[in-house]
Protein backbone atom coordinates (compact mmCIF):
# COMPACT_ATOMS: atom_id res chain seq x y z
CA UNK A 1 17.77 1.09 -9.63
CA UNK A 2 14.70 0.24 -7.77
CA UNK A 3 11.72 -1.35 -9.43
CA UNK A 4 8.38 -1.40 -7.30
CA UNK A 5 5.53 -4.16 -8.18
CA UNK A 6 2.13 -3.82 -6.80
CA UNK A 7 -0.05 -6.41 -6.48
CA UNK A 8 -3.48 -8.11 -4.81
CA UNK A 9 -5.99 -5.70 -6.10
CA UNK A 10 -9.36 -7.03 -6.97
CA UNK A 11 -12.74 -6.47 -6.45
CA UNK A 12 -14.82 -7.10 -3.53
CA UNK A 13 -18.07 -6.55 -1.80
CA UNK A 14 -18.22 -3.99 1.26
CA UNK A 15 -17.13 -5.26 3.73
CA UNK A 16 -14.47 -7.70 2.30
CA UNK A 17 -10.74 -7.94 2.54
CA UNK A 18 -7.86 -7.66 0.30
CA UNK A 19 -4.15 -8.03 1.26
CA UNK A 20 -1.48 -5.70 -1.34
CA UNK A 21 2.00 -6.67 -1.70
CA UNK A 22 4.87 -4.77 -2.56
CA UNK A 23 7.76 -6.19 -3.92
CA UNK A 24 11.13 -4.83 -4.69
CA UNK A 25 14.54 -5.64 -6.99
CA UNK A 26 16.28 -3.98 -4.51
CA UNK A 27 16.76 -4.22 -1.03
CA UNK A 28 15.84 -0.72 -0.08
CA UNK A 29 13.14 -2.25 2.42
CA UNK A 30 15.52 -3.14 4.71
CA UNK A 31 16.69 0.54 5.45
CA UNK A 32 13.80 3.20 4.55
CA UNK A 33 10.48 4.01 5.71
CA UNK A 34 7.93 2.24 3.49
CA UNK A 35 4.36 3.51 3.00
CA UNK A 36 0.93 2.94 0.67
CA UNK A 37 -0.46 5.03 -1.22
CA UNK A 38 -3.90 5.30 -2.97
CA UNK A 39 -5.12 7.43 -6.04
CA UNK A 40 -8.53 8.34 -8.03
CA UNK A 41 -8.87 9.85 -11.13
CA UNK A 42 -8.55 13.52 -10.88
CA UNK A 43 -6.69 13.56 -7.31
CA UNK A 44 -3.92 13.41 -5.92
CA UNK A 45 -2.01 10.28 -4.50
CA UNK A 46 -2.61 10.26 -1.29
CA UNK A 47 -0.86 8.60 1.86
CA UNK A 48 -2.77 5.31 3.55
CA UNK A 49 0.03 3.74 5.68
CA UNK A 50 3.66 4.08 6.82
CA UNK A 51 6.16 1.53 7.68
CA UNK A 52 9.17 2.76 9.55
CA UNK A 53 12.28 1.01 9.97
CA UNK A 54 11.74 0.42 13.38
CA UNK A 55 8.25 -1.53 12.60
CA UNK A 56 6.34 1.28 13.81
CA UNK A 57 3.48 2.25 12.09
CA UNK A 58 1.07 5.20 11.30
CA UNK A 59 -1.99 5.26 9.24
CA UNK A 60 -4.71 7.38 7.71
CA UNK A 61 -7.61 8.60 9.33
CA UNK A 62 -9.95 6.68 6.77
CA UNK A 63 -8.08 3.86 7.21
CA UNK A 64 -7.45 3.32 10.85
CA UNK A 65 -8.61 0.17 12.72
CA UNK A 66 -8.78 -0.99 8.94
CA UNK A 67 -5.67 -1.58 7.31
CA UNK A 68 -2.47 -2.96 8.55
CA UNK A 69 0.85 -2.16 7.06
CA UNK A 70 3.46 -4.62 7.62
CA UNK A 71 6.89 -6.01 6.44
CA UNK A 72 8.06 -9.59 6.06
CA UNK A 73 11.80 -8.76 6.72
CA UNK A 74 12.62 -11.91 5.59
CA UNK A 75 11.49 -12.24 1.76
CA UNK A 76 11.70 -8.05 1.93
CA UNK A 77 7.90 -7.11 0.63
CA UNK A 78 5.66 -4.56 2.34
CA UNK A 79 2.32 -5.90 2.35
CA UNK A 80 -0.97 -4.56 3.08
CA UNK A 81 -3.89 -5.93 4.69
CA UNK A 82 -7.29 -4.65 4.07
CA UNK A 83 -10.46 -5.57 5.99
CA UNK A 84 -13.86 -4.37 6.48
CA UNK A 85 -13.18 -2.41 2.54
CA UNK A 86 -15.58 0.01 1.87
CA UNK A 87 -16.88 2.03 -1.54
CA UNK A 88 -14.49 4.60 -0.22
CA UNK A 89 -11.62 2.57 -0.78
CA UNK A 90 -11.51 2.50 -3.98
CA UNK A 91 -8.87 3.18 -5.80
CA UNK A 92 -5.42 2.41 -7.30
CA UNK A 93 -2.94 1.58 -4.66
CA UNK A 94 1.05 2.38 -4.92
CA UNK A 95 3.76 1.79 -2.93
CA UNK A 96 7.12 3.81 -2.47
CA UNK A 97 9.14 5.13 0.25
CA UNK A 98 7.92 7.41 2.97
CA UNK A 99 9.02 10.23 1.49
CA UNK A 100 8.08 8.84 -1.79
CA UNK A 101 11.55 9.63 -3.51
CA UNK A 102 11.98 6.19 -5.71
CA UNK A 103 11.35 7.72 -9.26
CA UNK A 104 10.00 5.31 -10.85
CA UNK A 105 6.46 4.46 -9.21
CA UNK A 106 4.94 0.66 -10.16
CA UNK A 107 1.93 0.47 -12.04
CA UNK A 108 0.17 0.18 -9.04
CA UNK A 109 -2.35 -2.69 -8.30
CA UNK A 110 -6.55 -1.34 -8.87
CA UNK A 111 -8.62 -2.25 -5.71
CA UNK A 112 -12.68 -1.78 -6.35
CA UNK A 113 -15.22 -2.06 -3.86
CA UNK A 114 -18.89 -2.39 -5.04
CA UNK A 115 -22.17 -4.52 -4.57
């Protein structure tokens, strides 16, 4: 079974930068597509940034020039790194595979941007 663990949310002024990790029990990183994902109340989880095996990446229109997904194939997590944050941002960040077909989602890790 594969557990996913979410962390590095805060809060931060515009204009500030977080960096998310994702961490694993299994080793499921090494072999599938990897992405972020963000969620507000009352909408859908939506798709910020994918990982592919290769190390190839694609992003989110919000997001690009922004946020950069990467993997740290040797300890296995998926981080990601977000600069210049914005109100927008805002949310509660997840990550799973790309599809997202690990059941069991984390709890996710809360990222708030405000004055």
């Amino acid at each position: 079974q594969v557990l996913l663990v979410e962390s590095g949310g805060g809060l931060v002024q515009p204009g500030g930068s977080l960096k998310l990790t994702c961490a694993s029990t299994g080793d499921i990183f090494r072999t599938i597509d990897m992405a972020w994902y963000r969620q507000t109340p009352g909408n859908q989880r939506e798709l910020v940034a994918t990982i592919r095996r290769d190390g190839s990446t694609h992003y989110a229109d919000s997001v690009m020039g922004r946020f950069t997904i990467f993997r740290d194939n040797a300890k296995l997590p998926v981080y990601l790194r977000m600069n210049n944050l914005k109100p927008e941002d805002t949310a509660v960040y997840y990550c799973n595979a790309d599809p997202p077909y690990v059941a069991n989602w984390g709890r996710g890790t809360q990222v708030t941007v405000s004055s």
